[in-house]
C-alpha atoms as a PDB file:
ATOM      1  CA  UNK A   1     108.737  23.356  25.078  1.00  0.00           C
ATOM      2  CA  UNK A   2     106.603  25.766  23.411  1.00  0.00           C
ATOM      3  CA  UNK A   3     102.625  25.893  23.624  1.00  0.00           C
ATOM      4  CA  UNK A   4     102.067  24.384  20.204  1.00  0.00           C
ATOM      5  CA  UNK A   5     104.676  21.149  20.797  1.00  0.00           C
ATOM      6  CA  UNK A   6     103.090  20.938  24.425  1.00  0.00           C
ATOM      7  CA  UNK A   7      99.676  20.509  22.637  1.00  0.00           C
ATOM      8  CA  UNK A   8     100.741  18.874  19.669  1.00  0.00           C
ATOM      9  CA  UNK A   9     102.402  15.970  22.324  1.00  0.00           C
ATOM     10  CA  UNK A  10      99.213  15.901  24.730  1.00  0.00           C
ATOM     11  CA  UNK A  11      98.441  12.604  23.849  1.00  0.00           C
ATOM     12  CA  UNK A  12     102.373  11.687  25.141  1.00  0.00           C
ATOM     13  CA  UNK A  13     101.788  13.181  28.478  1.00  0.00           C
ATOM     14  CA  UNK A  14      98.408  11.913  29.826  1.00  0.00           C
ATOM     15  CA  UNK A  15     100.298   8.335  28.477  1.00  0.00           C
ATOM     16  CA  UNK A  16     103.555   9.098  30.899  1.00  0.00           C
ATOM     17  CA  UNK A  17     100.511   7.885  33.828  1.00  0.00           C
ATOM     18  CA  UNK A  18     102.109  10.160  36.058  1.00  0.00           C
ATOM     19  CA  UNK A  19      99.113  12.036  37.077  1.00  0.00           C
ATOM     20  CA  UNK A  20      98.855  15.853  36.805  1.00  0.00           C
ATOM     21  CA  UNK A  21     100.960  18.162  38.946  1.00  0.00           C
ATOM     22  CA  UNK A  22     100.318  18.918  42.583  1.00  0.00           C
ATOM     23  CA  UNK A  23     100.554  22.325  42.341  1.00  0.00           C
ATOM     24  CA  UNK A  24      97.473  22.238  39.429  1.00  0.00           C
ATOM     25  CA  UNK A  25      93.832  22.961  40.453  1.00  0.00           C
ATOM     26  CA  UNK A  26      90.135  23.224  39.771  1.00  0.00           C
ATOM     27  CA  UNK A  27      86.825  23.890  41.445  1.00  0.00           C
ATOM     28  CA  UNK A  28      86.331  20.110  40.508  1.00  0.00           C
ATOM     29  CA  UNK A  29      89.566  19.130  42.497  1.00  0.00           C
ATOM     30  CA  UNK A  30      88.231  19.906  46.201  1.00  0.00           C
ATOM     31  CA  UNK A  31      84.537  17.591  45.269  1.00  0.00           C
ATOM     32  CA  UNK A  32      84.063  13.947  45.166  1.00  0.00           C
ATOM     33  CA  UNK A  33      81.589  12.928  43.189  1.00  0.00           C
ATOM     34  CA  UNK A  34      80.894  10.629  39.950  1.00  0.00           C
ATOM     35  CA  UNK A  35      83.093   8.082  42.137  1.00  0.00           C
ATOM     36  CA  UNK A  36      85.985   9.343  42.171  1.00  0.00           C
ATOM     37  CA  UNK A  37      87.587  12.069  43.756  1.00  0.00           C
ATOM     38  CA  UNK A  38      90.410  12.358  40.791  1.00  0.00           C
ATOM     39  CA  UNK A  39      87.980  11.955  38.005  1.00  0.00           C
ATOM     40  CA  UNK A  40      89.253  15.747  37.116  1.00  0.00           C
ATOM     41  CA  UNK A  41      92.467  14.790  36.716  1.00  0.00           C
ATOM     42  CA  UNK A  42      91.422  13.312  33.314  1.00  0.00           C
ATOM     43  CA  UNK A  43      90.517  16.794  31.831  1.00  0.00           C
ATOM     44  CA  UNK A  44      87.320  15.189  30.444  1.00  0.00           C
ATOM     45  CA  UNK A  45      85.087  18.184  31.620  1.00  0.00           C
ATOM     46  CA  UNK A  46      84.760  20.710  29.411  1.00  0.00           C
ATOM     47  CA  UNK A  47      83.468  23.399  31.972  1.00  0.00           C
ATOM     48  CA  UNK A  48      86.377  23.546  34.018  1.00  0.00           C
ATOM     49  CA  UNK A  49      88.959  26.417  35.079  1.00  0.00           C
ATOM     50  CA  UNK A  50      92.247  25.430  35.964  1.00  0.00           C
ATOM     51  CA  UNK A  51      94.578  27.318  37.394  1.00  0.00           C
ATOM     52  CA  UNK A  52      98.158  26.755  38.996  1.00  0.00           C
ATOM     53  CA  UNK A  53      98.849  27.733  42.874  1.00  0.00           C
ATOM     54  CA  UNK A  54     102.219  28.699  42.031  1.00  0.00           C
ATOM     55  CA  UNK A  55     100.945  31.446  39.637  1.00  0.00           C
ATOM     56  CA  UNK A  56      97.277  31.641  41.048  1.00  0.00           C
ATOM     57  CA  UNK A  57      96.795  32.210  37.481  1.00  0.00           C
ATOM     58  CA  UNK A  58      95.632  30.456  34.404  1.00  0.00           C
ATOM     59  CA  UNK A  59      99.079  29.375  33.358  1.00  0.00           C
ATOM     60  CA  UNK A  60     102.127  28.113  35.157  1.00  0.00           C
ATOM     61  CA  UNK A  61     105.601  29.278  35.445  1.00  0.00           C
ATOM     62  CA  UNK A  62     106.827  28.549  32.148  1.00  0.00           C
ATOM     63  CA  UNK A  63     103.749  30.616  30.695  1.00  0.00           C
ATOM     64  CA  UNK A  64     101.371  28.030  29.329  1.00  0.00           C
ATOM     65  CA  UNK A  65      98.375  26.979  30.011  1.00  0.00           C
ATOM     66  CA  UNK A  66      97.187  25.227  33.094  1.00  0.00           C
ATOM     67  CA  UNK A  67      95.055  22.050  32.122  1.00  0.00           C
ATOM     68  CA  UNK A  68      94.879  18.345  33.046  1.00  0.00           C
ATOM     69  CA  UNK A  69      95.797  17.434  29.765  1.00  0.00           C
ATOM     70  CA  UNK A  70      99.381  18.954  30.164  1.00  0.00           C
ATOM     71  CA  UNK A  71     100.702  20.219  33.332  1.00  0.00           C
ATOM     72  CA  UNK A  72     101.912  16.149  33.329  1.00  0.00           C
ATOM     73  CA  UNK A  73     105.718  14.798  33.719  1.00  0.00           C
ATOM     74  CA  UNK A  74     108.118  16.174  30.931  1.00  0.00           C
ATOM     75  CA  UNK A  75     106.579  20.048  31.051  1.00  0.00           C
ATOM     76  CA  UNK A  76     109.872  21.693  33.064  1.00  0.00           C
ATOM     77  CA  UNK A  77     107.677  22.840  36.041  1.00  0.00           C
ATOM     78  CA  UNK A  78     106.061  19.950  36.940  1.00  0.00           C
ATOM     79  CA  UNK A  79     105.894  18.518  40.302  1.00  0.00           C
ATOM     80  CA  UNK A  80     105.344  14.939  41.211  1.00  0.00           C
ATOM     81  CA  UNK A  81     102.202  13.493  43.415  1.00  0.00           C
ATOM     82  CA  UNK A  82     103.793  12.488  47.089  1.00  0.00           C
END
């Protein structure tokens, strides 16, 4: 899936409810505050810097771009929540 399809279908993946993948993170993702301590999961904050731990870099394997919004179910390296 190319960048442009991924973001063109964003509104597909955060409705698949599977949660981002596991291997997805931000400075947000080790806090608990505003209640809840997957509130960054959302990708409402518009501050944050996401990066992938199977990269360590700002995209994932398949070379696009690490965000809440689409490292979701259906992008080919995603991996499920235990």
């Amino acid at each position: 899936m190319s960048e442009l399809n991924i973001l063109n279908n964003q509104d597909n993946l955060l409705d698949q409810g599977s949660g981002v993948c596991r291997r997805l993170r931000t400075k947000n993702s080790f806090s608990a505050f505003l209640g809840s301590a997957d509130f960054w999961q959302e990708g409402s904050s518009t501050t944050a810097v996401y990066w992938c731990v199977d990269t360590m870099g700002s995209a994932g394997p398949d070379d696009h771009f690490a965000h809440a919004h689409i490292c979701r179910a259906g992008r080919s390296c995603f991996k499920p929540r235990d």
